[in-house]
PDB file of N, CA and C in Angstrom:
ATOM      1  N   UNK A   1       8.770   6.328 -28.207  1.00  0.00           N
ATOM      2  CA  UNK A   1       7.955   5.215 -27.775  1.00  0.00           C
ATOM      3  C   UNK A   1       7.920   5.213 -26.248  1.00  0.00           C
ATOM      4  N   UNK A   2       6.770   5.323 -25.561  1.00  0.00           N
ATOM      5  CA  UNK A   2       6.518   4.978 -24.046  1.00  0.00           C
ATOM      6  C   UNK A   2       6.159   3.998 -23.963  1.00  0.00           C
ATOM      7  N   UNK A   3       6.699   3.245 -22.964  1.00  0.00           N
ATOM      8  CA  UNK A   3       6.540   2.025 -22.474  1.00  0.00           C
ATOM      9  C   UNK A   3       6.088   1.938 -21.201  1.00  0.00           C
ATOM     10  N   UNK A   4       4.682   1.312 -20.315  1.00  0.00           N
ATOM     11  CA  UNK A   4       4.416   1.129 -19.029  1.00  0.00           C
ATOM     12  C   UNK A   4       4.729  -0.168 -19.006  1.00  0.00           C
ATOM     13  N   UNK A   5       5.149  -0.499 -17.479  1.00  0.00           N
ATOM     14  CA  UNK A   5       5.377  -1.618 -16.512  1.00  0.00           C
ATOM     15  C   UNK A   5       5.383  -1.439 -15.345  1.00  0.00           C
ATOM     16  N   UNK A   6       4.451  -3.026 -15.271  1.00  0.00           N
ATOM     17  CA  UNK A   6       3.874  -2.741 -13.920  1.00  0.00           C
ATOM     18  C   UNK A   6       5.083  -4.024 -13.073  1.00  0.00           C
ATOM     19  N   UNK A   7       5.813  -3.742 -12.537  1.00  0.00           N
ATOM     20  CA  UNK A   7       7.131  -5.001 -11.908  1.00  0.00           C
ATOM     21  C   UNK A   7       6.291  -6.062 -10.889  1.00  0.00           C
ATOM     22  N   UNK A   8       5.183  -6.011 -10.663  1.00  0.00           N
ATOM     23  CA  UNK A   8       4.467  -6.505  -9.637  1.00  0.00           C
ATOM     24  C   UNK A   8       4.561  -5.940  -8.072  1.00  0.00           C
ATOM     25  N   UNK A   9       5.047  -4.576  -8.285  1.00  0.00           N
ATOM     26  CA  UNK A   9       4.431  -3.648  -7.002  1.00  0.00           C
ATOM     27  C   UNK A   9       3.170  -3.097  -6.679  1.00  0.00           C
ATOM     28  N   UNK A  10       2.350  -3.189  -7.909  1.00  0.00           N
ATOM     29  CA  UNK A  10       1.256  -2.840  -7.397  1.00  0.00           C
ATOM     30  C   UNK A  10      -0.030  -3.121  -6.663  1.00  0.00           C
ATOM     31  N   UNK A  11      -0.760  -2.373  -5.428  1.00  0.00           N
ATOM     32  CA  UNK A  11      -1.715  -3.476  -4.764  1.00  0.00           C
ATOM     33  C   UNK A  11      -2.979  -3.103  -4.662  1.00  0.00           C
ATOM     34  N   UNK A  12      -3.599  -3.516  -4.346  1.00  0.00           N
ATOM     35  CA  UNK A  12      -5.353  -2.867  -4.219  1.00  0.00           C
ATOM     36  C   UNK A  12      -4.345  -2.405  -2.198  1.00  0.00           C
ATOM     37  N   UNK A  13      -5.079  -0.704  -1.912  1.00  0.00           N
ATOM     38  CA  UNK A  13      -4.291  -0.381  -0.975  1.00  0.00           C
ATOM     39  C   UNK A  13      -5.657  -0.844   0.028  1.00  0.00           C
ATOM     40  N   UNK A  14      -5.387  -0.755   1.723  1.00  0.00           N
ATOM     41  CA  UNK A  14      -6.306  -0.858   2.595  1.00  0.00           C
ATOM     42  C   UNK A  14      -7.466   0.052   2.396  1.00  0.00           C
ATOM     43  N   UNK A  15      -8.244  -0.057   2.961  1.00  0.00           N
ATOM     44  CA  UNK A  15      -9.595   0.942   3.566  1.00  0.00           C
ATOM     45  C   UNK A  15      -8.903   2.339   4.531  1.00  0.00           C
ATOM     46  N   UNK A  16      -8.137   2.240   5.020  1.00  0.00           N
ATOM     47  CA  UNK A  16      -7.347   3.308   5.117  1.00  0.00           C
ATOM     48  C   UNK A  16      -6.716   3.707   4.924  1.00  0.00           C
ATOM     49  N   UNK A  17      -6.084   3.494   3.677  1.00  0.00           N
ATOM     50  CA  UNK A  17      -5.303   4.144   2.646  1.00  0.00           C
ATOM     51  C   UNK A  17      -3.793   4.193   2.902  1.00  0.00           C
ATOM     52  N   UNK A  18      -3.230   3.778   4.211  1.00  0.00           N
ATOM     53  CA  UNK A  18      -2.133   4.248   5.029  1.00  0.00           C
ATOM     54  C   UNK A  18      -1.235   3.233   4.398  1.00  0.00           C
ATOM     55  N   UNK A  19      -0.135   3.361   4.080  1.00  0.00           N
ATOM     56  CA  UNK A  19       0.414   1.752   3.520  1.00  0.00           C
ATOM     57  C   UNK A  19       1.996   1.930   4.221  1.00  0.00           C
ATOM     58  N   UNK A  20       3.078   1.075   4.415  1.00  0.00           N
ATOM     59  CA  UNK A  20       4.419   0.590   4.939  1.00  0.00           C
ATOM     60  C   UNK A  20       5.171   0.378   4.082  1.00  0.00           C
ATOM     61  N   UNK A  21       4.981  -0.326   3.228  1.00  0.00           N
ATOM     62  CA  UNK A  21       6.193  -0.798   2.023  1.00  0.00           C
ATOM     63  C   UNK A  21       7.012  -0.119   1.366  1.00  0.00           C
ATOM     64  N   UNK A  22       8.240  -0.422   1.055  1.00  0.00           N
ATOM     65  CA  UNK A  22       9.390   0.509   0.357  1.00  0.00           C
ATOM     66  C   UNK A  22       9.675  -0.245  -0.797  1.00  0.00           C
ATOM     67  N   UNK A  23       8.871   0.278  -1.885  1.00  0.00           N
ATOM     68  CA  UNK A  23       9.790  -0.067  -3.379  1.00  0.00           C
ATOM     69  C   UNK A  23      10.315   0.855  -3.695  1.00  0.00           C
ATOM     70  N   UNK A  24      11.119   0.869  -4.926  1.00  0.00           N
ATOM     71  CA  UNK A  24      11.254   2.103  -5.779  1.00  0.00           C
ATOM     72  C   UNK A  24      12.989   2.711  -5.822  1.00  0.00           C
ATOM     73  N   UNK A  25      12.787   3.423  -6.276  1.00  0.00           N
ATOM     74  CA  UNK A  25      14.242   4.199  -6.458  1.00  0.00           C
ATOM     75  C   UNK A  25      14.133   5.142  -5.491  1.00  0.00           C
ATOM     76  N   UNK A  26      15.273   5.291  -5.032  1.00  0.00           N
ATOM     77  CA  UNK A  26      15.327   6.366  -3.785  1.00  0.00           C
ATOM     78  C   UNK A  26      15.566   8.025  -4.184  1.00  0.00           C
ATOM     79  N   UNK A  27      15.888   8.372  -5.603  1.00  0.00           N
ATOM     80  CA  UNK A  27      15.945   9.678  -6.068  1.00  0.00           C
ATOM     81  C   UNK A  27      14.386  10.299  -6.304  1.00  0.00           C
ATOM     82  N   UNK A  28      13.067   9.023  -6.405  1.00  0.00           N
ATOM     83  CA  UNK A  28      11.936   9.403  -6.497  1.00  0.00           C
ATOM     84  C   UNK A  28      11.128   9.325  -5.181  1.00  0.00           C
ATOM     85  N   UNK A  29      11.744   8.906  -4.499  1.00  0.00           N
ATOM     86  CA  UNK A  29      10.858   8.681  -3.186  1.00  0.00           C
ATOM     87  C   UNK A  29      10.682   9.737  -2.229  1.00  0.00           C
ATOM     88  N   UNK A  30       9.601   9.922  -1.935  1.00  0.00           N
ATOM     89  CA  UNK A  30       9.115  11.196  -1.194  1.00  0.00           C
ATOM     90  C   UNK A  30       9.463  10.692   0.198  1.00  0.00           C
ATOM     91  N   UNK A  31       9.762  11.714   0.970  1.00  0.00           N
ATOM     92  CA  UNK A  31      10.825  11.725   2.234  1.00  0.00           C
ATOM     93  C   UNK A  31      10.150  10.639   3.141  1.00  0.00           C
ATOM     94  N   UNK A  32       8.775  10.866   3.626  1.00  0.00           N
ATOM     95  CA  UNK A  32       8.532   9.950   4.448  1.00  0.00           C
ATOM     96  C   UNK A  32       8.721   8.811   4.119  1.00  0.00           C
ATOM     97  N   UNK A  33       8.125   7.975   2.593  1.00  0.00           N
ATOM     98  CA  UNK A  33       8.878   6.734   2.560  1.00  0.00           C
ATOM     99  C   UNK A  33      10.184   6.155   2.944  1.00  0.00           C
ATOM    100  N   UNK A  34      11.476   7.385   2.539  1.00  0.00           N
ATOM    101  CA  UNK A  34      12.540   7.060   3.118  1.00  0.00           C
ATOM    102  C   UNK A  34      12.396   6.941   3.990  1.00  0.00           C
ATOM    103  N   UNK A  35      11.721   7.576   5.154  1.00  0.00           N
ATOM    104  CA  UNK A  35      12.117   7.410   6.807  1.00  0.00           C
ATOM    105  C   UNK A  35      11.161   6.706   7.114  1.00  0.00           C
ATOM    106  N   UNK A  36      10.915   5.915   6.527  1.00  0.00           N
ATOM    107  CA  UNK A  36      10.017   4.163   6.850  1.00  0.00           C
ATOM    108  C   UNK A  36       8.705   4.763   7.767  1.00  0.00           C
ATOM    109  N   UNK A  37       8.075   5.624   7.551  1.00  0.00           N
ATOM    110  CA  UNK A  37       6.470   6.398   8.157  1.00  0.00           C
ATOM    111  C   UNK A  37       5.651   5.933   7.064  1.00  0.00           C
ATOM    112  N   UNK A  38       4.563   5.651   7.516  1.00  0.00           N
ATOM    113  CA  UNK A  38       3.609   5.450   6.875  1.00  0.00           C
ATOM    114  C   UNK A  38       3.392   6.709   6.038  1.00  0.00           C
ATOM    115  N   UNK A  39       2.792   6.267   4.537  1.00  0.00           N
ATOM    116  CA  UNK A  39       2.530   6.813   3.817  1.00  0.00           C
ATOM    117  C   UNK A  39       1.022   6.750   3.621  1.00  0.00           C
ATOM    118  N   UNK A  40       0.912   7.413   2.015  1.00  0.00           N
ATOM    119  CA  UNK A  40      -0.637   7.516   1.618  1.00  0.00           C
ATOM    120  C   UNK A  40      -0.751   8.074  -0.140  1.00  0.00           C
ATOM    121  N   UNK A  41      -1.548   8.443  -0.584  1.00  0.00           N
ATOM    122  CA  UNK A  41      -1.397   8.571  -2.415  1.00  0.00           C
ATOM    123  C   UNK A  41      -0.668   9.867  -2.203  1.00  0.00           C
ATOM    124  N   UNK A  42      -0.119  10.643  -1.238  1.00  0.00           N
ATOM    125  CA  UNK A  42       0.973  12.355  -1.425  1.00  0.00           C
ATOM    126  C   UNK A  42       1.544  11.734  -1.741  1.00  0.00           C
ATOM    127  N   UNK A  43       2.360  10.291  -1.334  1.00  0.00           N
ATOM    128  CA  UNK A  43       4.000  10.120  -1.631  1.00  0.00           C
ATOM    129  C   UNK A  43       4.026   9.832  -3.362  1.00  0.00           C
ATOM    130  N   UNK A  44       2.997   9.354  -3.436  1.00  0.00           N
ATOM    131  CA  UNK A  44       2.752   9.349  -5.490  1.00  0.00           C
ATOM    132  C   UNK A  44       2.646  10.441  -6.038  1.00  0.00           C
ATOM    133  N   UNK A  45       2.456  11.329  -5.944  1.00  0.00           N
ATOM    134  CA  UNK A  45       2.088  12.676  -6.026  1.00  0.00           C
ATOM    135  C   UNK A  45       3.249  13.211  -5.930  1.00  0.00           C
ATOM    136  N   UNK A  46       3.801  13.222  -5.121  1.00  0.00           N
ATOM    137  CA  UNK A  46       5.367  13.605  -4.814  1.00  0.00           C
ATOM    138  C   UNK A  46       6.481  12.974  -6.023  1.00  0.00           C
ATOM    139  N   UNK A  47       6.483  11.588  -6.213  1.00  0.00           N
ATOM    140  CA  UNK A  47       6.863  11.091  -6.857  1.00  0.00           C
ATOM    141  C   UNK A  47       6.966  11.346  -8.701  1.00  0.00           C
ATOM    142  N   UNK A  48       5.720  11.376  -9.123  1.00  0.00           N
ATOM    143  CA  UNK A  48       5.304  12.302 -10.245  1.00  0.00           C
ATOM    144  C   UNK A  48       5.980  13.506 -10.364  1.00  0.00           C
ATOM    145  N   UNK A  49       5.587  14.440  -9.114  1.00  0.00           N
ATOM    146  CA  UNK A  49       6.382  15.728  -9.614  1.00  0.00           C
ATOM    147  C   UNK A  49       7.974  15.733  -9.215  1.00  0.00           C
ATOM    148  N   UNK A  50       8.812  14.760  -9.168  1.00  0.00           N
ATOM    149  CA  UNK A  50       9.621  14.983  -9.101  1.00  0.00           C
ATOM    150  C   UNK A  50      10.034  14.566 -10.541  1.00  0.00           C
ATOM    151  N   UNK A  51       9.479  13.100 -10.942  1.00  0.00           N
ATOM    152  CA  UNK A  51       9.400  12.602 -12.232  1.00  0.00           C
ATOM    153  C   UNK A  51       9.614  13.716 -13.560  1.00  0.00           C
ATOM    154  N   UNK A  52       8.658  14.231 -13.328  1.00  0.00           N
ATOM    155  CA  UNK A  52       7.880  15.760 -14.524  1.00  0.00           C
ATOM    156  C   UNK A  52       8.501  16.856 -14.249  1.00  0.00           C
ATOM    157  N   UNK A  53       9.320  16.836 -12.841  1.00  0.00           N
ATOM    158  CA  UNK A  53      10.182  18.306 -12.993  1.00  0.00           C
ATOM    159  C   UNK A  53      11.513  17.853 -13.869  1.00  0.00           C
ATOM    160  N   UNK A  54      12.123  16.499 -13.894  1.00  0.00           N
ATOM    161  CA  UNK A  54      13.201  15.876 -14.429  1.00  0.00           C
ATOM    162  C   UNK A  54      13.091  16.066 -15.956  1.00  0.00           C
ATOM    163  N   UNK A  55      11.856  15.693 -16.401  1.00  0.00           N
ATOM    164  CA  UNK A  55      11.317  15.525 -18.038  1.00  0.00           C
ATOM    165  C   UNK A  55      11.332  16.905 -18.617  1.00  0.00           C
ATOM    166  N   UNK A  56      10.661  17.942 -17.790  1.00  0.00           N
ATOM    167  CA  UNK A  56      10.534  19.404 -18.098  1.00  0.00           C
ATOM    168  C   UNK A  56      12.110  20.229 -18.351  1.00  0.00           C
ATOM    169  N   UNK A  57      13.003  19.964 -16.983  1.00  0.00           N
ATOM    170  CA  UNK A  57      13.983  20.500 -17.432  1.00  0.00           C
ATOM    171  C   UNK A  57      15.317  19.896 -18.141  1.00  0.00           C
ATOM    172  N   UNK A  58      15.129  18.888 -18.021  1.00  0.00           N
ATOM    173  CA  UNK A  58      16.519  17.851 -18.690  1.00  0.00           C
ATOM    174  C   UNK A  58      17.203  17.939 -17.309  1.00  0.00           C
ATOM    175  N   UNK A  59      16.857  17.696 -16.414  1.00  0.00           N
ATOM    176  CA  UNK A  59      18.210  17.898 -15.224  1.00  0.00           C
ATOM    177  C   UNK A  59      17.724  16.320 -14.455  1.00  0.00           C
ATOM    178  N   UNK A  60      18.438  15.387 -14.504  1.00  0.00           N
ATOM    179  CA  UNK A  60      18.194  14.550 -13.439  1.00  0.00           C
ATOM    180  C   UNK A  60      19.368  14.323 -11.906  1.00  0.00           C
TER     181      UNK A  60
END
């Protein structure tokens, strides 16, 4: 059974796509979020494949 939830992080992003905010777990977070730089949809992207490399091999 998969289950989605949305915790109330999600936002309609700016017109420039650039965003500041730090949610999340820090084993999924793509580096620049850690180092508090503006981000953009890579760090989701990043996030995913770290997600799907975890699921693929059994290794978290």
């Amino acid at each position: 059974v998969v289950k989605v939830a949305d915790f109330g992080v999600a936002r309609v992003k700016t017109q420039s796509g650039v965003m500041t905010a730090e949610t999340g777990t820090y084993r999924w977070m793509a580096p620049e979020v850690i180092e508090h730089k503006p981000y953009d949809h890579k760090a989701d992207v990043f996030s995913f494949g770290v997600v799907l490399w975890e699921l693929l091999t059994g290794k978290v």
